[in-house]
Structure formats: structure tokens, C-alpha cells
PDB file of N, CA and C in Angstrom:
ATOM      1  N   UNK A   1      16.280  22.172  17.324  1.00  0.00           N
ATOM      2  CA  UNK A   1      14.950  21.679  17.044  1.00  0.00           C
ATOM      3  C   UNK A   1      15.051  20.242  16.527  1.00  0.00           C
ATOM      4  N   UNK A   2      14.063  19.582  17.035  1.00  0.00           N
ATOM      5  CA  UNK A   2      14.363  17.864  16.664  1.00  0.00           C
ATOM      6  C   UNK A   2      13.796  17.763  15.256  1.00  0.00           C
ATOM      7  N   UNK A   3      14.091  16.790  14.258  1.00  0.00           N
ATOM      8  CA  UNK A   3      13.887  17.236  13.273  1.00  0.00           C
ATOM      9  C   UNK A   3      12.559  16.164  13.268  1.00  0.00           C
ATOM     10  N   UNK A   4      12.022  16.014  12.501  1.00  0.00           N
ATOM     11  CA  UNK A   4      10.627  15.053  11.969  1.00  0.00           C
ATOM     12  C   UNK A   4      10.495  13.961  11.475  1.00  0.00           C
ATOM     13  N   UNK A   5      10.611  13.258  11.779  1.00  0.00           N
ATOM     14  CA  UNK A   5      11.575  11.911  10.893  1.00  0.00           C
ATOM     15  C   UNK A   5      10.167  11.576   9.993  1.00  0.00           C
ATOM     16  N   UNK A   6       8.931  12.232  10.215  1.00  0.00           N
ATOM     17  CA  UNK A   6       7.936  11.775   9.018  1.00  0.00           C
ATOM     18  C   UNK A   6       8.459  12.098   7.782  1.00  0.00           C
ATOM     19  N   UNK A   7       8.936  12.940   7.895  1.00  0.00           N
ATOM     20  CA  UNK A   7       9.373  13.524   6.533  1.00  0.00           C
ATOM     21  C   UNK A   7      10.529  12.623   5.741  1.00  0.00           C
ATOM     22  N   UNK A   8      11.157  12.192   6.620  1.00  0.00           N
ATOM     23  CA  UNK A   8      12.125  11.729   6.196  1.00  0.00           C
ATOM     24  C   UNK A   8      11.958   9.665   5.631  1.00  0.00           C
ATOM     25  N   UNK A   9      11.507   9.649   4.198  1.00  0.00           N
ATOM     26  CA  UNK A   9      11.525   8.422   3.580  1.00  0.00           C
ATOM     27  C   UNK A   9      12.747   7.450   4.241  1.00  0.00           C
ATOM     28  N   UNK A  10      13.647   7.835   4.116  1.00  0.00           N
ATOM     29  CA  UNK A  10      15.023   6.862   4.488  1.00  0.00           C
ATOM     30  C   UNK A  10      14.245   5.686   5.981  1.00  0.00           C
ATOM     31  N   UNK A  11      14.158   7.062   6.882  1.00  0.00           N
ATOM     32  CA  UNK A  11      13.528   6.413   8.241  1.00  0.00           C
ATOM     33  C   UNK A  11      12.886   5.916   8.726  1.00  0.00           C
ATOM     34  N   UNK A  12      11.636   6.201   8.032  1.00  0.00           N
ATOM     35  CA  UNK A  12      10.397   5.519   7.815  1.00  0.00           C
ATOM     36  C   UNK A  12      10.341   3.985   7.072  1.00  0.00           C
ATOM     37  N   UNK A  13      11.060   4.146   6.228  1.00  0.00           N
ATOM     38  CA  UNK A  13      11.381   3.156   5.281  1.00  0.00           C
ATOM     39  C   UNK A  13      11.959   1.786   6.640  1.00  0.00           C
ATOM     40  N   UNK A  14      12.515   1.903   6.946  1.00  0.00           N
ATOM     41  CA  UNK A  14      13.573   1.454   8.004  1.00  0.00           C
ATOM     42  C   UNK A  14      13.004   0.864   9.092  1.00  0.00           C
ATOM     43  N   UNK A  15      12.139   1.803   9.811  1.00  0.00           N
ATOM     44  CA  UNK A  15      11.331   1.530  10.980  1.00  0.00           C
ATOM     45  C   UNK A  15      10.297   0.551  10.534  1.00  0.00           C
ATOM     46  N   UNK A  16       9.655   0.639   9.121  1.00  0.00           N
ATOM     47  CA  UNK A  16       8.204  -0.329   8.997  1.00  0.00           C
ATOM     48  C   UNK A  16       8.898  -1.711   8.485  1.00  0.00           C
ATOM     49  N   UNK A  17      10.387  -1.963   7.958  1.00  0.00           N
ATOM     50  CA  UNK A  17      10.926  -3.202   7.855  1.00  0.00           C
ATOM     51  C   UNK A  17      11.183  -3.658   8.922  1.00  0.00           C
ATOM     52  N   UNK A  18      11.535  -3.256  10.045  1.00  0.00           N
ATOM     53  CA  UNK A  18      12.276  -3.417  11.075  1.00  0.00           C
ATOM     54  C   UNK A  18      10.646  -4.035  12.288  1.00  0.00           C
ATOM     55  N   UNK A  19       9.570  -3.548  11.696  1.00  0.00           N
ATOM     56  CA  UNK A  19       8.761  -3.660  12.708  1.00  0.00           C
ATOM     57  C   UNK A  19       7.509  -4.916  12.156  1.00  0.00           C
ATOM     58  N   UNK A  20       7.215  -4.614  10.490  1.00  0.00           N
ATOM     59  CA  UNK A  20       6.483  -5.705   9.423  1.00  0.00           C
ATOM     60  C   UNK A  20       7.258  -6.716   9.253  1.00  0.00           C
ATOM     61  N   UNK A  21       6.885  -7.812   8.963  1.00  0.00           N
ATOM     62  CA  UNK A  21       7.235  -9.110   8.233  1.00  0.00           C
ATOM     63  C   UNK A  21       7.473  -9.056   7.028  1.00  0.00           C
ATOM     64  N   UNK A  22       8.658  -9.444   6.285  1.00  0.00           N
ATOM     65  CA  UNK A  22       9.192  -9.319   5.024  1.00  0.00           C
ATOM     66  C   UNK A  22       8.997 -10.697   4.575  1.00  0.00           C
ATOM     67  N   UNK A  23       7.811 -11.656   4.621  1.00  0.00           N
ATOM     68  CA  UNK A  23       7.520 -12.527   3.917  1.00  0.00           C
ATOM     69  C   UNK A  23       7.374 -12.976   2.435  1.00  0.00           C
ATOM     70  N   UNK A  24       7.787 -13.525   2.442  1.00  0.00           N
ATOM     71  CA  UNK A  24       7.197 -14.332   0.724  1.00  0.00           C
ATOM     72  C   UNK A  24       5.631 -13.758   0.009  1.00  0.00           C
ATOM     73  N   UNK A  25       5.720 -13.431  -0.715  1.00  0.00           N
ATOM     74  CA  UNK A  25       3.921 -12.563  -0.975  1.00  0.00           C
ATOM     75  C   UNK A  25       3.407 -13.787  -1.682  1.00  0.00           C
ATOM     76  N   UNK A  26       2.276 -14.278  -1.286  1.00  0.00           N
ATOM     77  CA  UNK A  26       1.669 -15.514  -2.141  1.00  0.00           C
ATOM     78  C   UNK A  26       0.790 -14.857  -3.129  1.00  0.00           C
ATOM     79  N   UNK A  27       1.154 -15.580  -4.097  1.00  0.00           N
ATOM     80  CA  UNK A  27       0.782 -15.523  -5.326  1.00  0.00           C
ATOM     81  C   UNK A  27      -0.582 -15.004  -5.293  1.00  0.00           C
ATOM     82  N   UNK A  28      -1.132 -13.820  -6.354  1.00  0.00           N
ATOM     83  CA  UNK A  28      -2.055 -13.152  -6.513  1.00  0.00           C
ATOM     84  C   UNK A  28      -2.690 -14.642  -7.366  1.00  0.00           C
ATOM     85  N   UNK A  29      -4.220 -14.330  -7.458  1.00  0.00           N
ATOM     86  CA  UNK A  29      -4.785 -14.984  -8.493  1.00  0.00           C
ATOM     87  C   UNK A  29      -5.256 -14.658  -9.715  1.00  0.00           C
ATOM     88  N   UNK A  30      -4.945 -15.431 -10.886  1.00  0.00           N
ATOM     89  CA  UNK A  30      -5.061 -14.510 -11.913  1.00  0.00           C
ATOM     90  C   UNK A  30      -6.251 -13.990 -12.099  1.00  0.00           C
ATOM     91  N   UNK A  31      -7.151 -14.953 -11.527  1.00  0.00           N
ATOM     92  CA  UNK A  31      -8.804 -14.377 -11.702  1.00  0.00           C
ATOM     93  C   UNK A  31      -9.256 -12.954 -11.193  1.00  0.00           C
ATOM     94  N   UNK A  32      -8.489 -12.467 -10.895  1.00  0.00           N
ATOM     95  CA  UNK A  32      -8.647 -10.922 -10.613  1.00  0.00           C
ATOM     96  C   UNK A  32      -8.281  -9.953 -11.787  1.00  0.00           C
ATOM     97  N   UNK A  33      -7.753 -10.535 -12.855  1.00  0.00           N
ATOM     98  CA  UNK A  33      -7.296 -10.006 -13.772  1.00  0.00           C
ATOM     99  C   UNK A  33      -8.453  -9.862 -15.083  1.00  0.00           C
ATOM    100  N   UNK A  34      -8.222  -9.171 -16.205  1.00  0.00           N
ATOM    101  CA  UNK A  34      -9.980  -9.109 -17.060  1.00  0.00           C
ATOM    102  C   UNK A  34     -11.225  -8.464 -16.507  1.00  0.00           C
ATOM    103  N   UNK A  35     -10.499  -7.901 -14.901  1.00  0.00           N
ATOM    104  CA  UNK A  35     -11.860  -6.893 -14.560  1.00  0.00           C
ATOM    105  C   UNK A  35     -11.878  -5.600 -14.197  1.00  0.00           C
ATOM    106  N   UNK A  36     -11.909  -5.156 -15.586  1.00  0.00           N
ATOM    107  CA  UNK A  36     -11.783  -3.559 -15.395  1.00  0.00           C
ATOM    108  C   UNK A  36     -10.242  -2.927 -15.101  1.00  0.00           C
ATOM    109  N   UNK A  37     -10.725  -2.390 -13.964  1.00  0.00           N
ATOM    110  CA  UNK A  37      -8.710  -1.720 -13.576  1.00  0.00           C
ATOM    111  C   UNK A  37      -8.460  -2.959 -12.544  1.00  0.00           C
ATOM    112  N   UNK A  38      -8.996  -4.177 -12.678  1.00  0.00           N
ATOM    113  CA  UNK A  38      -7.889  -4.778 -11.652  1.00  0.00           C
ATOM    114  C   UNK A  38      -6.211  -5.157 -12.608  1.00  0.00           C
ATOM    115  N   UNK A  39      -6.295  -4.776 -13.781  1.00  0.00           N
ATOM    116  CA  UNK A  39      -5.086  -5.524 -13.916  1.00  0.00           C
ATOM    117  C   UNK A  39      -3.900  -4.116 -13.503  1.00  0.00           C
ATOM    118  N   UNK A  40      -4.534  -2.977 -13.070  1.00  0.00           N
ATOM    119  CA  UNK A  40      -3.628  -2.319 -12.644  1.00  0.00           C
ATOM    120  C   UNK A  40      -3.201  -2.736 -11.059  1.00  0.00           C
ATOM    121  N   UNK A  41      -3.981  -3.447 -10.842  1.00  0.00           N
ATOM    122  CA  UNK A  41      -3.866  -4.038  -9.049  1.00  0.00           C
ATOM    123  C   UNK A  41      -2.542  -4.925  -9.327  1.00  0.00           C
ATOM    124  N   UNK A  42      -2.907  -6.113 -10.438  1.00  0.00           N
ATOM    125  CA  UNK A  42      -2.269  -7.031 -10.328  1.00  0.00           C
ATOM    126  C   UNK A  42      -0.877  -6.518 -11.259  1.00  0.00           C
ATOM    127  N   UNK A  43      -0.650  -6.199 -11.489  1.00  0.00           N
ATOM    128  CA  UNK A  43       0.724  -5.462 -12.526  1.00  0.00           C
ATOM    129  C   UNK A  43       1.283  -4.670 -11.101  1.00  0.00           C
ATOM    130  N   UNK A  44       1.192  -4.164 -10.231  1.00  0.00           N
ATOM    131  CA  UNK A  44       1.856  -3.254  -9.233  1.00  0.00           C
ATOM    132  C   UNK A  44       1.685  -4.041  -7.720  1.00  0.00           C
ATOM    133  N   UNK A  45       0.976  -5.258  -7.720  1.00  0.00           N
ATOM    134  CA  UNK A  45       1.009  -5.985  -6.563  1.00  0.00           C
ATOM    135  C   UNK A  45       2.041  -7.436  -7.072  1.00  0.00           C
ATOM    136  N   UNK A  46       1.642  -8.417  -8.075  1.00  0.00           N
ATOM    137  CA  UNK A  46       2.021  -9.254  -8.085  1.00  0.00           C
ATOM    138  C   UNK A  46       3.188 -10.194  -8.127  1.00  0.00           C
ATOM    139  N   UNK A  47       3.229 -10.740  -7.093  1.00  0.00           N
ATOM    140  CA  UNK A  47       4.716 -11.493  -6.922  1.00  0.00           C
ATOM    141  C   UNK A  47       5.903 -10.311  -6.207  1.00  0.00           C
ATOM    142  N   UNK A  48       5.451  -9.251  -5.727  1.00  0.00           N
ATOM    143  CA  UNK A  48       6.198  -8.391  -5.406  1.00  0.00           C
ATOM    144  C   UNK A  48       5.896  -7.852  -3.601  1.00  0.00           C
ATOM    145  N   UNK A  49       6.952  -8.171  -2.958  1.00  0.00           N
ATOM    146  CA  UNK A  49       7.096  -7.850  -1.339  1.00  0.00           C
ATOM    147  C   UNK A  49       6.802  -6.497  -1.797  1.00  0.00           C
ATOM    148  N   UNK A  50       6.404  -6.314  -0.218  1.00  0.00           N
ATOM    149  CA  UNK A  50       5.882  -4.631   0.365  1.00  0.00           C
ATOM    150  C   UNK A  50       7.034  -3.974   0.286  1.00  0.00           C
ATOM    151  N   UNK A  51       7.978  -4.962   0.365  1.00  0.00           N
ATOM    152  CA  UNK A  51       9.712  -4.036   0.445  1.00  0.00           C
ATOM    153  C   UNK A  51       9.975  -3.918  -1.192  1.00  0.00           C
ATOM    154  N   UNK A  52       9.478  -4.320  -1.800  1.00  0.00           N
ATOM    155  CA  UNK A  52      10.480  -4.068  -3.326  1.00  0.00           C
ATOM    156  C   UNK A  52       9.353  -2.952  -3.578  1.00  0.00           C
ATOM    157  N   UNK A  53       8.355  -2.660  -3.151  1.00  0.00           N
ATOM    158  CA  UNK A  53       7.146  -1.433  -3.328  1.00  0.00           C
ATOM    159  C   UNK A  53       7.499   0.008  -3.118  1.00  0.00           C
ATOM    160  N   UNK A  54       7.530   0.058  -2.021  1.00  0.00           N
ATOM    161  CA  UNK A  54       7.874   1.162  -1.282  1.00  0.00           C
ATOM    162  C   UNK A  54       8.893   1.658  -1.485  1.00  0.00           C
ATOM    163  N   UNK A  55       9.751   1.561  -2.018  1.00  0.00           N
ATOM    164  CA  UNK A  55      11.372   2.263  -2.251  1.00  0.00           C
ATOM    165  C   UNK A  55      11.269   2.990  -3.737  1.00  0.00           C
ATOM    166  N   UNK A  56      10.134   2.417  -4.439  1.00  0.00           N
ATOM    167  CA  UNK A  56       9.561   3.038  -5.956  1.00  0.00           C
ATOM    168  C   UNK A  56       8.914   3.479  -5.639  1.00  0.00           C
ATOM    169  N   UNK A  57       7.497   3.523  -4.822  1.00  0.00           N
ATOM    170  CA  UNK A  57       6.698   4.218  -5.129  1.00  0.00           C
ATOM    171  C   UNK A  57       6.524   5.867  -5.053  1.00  0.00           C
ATOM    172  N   UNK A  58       5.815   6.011  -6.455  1.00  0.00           N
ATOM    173  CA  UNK A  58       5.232   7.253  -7.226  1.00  0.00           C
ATOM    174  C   UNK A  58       3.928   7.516  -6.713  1.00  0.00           C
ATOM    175  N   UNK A  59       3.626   8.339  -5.680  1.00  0.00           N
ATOM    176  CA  UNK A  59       2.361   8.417  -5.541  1.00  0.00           C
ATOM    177  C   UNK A  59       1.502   9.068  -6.568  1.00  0.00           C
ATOM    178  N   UNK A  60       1.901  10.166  -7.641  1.00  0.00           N
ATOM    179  CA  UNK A  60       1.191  10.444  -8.682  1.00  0.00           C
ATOM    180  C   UNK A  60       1.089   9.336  -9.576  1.00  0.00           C
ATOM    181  N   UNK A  61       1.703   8.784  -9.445  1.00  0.00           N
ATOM    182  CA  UNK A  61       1.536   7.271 -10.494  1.00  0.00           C
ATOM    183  C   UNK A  61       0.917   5.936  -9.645  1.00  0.00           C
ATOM    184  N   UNK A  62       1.000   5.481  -8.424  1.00  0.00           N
ATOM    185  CA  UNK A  62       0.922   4.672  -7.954  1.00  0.00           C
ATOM    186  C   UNK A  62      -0.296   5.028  -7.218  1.00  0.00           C
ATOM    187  N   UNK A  63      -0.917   6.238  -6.677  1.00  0.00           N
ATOM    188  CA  UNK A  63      -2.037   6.305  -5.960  1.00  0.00           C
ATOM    189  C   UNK A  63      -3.639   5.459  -6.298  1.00  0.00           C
ATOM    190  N   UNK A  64      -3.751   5.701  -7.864  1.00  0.00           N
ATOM    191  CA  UNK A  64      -4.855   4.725  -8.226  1.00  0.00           C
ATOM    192  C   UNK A  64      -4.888   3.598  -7.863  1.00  0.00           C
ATOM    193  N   UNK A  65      -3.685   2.868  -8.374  1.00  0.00           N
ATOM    194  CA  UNK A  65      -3.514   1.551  -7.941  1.00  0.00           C
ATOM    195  C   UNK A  65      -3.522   1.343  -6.529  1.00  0.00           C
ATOM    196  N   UNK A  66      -3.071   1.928  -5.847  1.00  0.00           N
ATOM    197  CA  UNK A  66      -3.638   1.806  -4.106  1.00  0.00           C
ATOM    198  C   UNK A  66      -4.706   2.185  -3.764  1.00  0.00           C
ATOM    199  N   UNK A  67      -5.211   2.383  -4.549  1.00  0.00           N
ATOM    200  CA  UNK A  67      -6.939   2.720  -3.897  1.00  0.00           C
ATOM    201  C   UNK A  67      -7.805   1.390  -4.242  1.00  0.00           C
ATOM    202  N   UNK A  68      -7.053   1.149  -5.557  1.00  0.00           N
ATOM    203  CA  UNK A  68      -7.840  -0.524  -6.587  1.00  0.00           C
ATOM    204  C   UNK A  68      -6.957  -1.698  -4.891  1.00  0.00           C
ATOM    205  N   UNK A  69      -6.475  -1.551  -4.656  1.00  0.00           N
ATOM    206  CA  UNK A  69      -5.881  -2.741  -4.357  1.00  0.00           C
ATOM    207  C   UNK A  69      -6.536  -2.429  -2.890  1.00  0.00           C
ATOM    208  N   UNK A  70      -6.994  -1.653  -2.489  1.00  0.00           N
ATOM    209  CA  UNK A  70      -7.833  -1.992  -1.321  1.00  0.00           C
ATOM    210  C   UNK A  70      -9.284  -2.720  -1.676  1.00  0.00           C
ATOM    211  N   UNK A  71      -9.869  -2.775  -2.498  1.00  0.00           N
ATOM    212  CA  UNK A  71     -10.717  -3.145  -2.925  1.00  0.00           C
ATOM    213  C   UNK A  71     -10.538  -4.929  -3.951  1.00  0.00           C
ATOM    214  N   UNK A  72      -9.609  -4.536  -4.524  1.00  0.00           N
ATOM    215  CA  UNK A  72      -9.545  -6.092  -5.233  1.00  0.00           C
ATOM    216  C   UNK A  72      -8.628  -7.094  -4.887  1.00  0.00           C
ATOM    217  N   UNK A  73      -7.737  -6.396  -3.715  1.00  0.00           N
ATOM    218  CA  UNK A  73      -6.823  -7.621  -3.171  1.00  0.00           C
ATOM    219  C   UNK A  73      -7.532  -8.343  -1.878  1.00  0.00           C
ATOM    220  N   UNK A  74      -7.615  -9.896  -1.858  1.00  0.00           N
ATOM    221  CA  UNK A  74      -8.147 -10.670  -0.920  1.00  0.00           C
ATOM    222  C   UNK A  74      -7.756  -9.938   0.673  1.00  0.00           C
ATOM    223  N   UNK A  75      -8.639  -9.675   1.121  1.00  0.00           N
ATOM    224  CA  UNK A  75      -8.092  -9.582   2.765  1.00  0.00           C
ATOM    225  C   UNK A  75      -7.088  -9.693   3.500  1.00  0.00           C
ATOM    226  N   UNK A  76      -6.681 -11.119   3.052  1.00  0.00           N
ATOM    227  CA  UNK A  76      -5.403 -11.761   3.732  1.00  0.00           C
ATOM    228  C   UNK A  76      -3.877 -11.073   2.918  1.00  0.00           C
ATOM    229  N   UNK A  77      -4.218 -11.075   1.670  1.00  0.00           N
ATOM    230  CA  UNK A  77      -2.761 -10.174   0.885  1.00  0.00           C
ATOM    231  C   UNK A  77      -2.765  -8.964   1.612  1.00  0.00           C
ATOM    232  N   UNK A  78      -4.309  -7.938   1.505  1.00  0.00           N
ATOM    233  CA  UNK A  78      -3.811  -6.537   1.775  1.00  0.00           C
ATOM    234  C   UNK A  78      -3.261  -6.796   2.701  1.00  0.00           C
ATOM    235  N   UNK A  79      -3.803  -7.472   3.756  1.00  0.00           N
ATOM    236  CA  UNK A  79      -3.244  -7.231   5.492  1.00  0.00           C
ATOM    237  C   UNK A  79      -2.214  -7.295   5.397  1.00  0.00           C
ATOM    238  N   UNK A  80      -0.912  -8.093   4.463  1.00  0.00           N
ATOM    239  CA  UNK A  80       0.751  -8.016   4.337  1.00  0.00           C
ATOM    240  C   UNK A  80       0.843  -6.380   3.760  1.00  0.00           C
ATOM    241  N   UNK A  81       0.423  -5.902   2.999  1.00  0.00           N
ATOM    242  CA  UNK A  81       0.788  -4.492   1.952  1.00  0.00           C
ATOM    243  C   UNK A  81       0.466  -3.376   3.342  1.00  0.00           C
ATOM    244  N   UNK A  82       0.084  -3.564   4.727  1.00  0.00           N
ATOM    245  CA  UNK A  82      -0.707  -2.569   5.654  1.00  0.00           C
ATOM    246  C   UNK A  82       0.807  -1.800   5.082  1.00  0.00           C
ATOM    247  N   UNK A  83       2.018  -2.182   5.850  1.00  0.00           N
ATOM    248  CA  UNK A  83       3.339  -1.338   5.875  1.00  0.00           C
ATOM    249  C   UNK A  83       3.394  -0.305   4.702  1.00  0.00           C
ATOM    250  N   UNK A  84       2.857  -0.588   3.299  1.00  0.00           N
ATOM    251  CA  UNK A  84       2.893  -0.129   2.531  1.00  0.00           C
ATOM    252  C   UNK A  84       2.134   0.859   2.047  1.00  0.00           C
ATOM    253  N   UNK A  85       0.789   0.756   2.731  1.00  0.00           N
ATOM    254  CA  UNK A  85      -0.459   1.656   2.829  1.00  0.00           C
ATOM    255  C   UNK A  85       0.173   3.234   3.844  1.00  0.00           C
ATOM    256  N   UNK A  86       0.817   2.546   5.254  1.00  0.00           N
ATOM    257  CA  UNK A  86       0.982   3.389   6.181  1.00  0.00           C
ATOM    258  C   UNK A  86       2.519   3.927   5.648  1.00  0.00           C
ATOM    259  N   UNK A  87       3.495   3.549   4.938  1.00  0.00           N
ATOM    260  CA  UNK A  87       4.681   3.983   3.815  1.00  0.00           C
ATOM    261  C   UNK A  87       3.847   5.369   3.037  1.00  0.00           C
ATOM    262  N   UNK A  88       3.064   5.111   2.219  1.00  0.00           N
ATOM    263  CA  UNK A  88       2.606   5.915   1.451  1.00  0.00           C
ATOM    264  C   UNK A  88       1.801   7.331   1.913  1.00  0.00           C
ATOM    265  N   UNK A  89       1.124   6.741   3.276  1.00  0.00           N
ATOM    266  CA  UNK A  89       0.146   7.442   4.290  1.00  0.00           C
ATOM    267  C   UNK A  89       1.057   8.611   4.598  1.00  0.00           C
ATOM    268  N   UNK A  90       2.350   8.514   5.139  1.00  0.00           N
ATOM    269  CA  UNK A  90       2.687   8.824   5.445  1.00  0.00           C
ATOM    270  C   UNK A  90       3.825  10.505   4.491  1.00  0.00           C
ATOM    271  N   UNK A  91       3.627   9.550   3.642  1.00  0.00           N
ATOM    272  CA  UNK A  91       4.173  10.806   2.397  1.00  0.00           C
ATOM    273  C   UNK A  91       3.338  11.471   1.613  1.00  0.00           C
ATOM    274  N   UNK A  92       2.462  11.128   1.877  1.00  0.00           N
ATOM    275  CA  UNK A  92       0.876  12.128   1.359  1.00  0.00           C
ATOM    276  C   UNK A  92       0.593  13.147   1.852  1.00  0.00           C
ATOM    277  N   UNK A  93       1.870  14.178   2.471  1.00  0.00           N
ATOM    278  CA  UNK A  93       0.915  15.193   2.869  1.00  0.00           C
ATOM    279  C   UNK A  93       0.768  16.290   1.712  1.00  0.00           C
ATOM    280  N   UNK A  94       1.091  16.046   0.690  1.00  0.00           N
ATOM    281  CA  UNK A  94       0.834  17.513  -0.418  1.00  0.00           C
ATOM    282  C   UNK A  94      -0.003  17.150  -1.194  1.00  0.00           C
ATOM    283  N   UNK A  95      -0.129  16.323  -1.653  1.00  0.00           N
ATOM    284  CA  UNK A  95      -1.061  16.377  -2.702  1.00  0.00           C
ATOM    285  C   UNK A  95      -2.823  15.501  -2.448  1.00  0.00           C
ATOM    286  N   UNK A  96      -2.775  14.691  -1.232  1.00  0.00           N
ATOM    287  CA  UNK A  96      -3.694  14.226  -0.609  1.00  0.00           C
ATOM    288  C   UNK A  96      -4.163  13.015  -1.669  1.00  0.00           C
ATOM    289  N   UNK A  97      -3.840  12.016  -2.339  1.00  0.00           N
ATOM    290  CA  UNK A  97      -3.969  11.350  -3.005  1.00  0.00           C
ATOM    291  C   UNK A  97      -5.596  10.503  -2.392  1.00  0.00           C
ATOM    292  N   UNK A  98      -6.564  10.290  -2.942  1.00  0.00           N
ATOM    293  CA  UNK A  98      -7.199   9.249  -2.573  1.00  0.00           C
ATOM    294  C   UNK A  98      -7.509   8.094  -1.546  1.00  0.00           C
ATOM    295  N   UNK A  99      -6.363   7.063  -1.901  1.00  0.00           N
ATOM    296  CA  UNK A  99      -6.486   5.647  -1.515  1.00  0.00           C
ATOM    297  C   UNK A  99      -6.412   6.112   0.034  1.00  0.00           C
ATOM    298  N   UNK A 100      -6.079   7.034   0.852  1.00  0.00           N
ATOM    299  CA  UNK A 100      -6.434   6.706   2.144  1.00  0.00           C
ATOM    300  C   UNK A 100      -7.685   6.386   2.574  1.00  0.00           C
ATOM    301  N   UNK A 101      -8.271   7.411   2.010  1.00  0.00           N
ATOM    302  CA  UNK A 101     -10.030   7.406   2.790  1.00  0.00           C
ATOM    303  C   UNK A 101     -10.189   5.604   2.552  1.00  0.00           C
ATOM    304  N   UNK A 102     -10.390   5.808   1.331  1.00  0.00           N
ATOM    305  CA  UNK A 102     -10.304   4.129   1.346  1.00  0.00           C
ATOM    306  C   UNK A 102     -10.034   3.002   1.766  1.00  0.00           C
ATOM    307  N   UNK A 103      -8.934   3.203   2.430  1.00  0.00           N
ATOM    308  CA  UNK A 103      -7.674   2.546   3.072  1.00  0.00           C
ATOM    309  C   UNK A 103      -8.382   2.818   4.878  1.00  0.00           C
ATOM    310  N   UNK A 104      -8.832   4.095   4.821  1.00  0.00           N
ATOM    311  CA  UNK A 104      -9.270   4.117   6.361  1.00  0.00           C
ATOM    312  C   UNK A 104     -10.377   3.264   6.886  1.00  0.00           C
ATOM    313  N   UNK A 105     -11.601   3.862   5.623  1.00  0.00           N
ATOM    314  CA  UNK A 105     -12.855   3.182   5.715  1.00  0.00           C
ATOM    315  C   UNK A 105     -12.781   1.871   5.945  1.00  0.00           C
ATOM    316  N   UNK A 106     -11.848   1.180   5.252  1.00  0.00           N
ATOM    317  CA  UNK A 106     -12.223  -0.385   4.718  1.00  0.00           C
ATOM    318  C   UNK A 106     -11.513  -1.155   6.082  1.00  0.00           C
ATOM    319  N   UNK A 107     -10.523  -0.526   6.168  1.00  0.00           N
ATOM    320  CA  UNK A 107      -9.558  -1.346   7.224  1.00  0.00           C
ATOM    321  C   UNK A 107      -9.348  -0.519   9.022  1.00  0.00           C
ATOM    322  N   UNK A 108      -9.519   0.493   8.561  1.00  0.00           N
ATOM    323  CA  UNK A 108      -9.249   0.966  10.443  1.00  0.00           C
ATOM    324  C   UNK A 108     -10.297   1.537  10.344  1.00  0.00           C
ATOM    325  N   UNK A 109     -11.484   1.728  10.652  1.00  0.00           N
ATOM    326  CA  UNK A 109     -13.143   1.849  11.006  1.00  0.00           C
ATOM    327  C   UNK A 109     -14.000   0.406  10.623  1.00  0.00           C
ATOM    328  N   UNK A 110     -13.910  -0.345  11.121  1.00  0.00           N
ATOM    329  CA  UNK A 110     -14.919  -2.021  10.879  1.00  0.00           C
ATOM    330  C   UNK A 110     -16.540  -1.487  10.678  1.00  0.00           C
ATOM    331  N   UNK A 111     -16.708  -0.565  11.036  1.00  0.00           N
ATOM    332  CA  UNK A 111     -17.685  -0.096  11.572  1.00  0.00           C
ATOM    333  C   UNK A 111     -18.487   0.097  10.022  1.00  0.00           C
ATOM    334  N   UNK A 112     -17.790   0.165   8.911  1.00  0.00           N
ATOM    335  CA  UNK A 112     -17.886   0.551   8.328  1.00  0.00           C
ATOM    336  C   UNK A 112     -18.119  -0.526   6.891  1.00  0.00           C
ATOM    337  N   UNK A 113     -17.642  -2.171   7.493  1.00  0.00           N
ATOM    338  CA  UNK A 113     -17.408  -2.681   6.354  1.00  0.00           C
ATOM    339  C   UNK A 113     -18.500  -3.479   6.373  1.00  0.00           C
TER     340      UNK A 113
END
């Protein structure tokens, strides 16, 4: 039986470097910070590649903050973090964390924004 490679973090991990851009992340602005839970956006986004993300992330710990950061990160940042959205997407199948719907609505249905 072939095995599932969803399941498997290592592979996944591998395939979305191999296929995303591992660019330089430009600098968040601080003015996002002082509002409400964005400073949980900016404490778990800032100055930090999609690659130094994903190899930590806690989805019981990290799911809020991916739901905030569809919402308070500029357009142009999330669109670098997609790898990281579809990283996480992808290991969500037990506990169903949030930030997808979010993540679906906002960015793959236009229809919607």
C-alpha cells in the first residue's frame, strides 16, 4: 500500500521549499502593532521566513495567530506565508483549527472579498 505522504511533515515540508520562494521577508510595519491581538501577528510573523515557521509550528498554539495574520498582514506579505498556510492546512486534520475557513474565504474564493 503506498503510503500518504500528507501525513508525513518531513515531505511536505520539502516539497513546499522546493516549489515556494525562500525570500527575504520584508519587514512587517510596526503600525500594526497596539491593535488588539495584532501584536500576536507581529511576534509570530516578524522578520521571520515561511521556512523558519513551519518546522515549529504548534497548531494548538499557533492557530490563532494564523487566523490574525490573515486579516492583519498586508496582502503582499501574506501572499509569501501561502506555503505556510497550505504547511499547516495540511496537518489540520484532527483538531480542525480555525484559520482555514479564513484562509479560504479571504484568499481562494475572491468572490468573497
Amino acid at each position: 500500500m503506498k503510503e500518504n505522504i500528507f501525513l508525513n511533515s518531513g515531505v511536505i515540508y520539502n516539497e513546499l521549499v522546493s516549489s515556494f520562494p525562500i525570500k527575504a521577508v520584508s519587514l512587517l510595519s510596526e503600525n500594526i502593532r497596539a491593535m488588539d491581538d495584532s501584536d500576536i501577528v507581529y511576534s509570530i510573523f516578524s522578520e521571520k521566513k515561511w521556512t523558519d515557521i513551519a518546522p515549529e509550528l504548534n497548531l494548538k498554539d499557533d492557530s490563532y495567530a494564523l487566523e490574525l495574520g490573515v486579516s492583519f498582514l498586508p496582502e503582499d506579505v501574506f501572499c509569501y506565508y501561502i506555503p505556510l498556510y497550505i504547511y499547516a492546512s495540511l496537518h489540520n486534520t484532527k483538531e480542525f483549527w480555525v484559520f482555514e475557513s479564513i484562509f479560504i474565504q479571504n484568499y481562494l474564493c475572491p468572490e468573497y472579498r
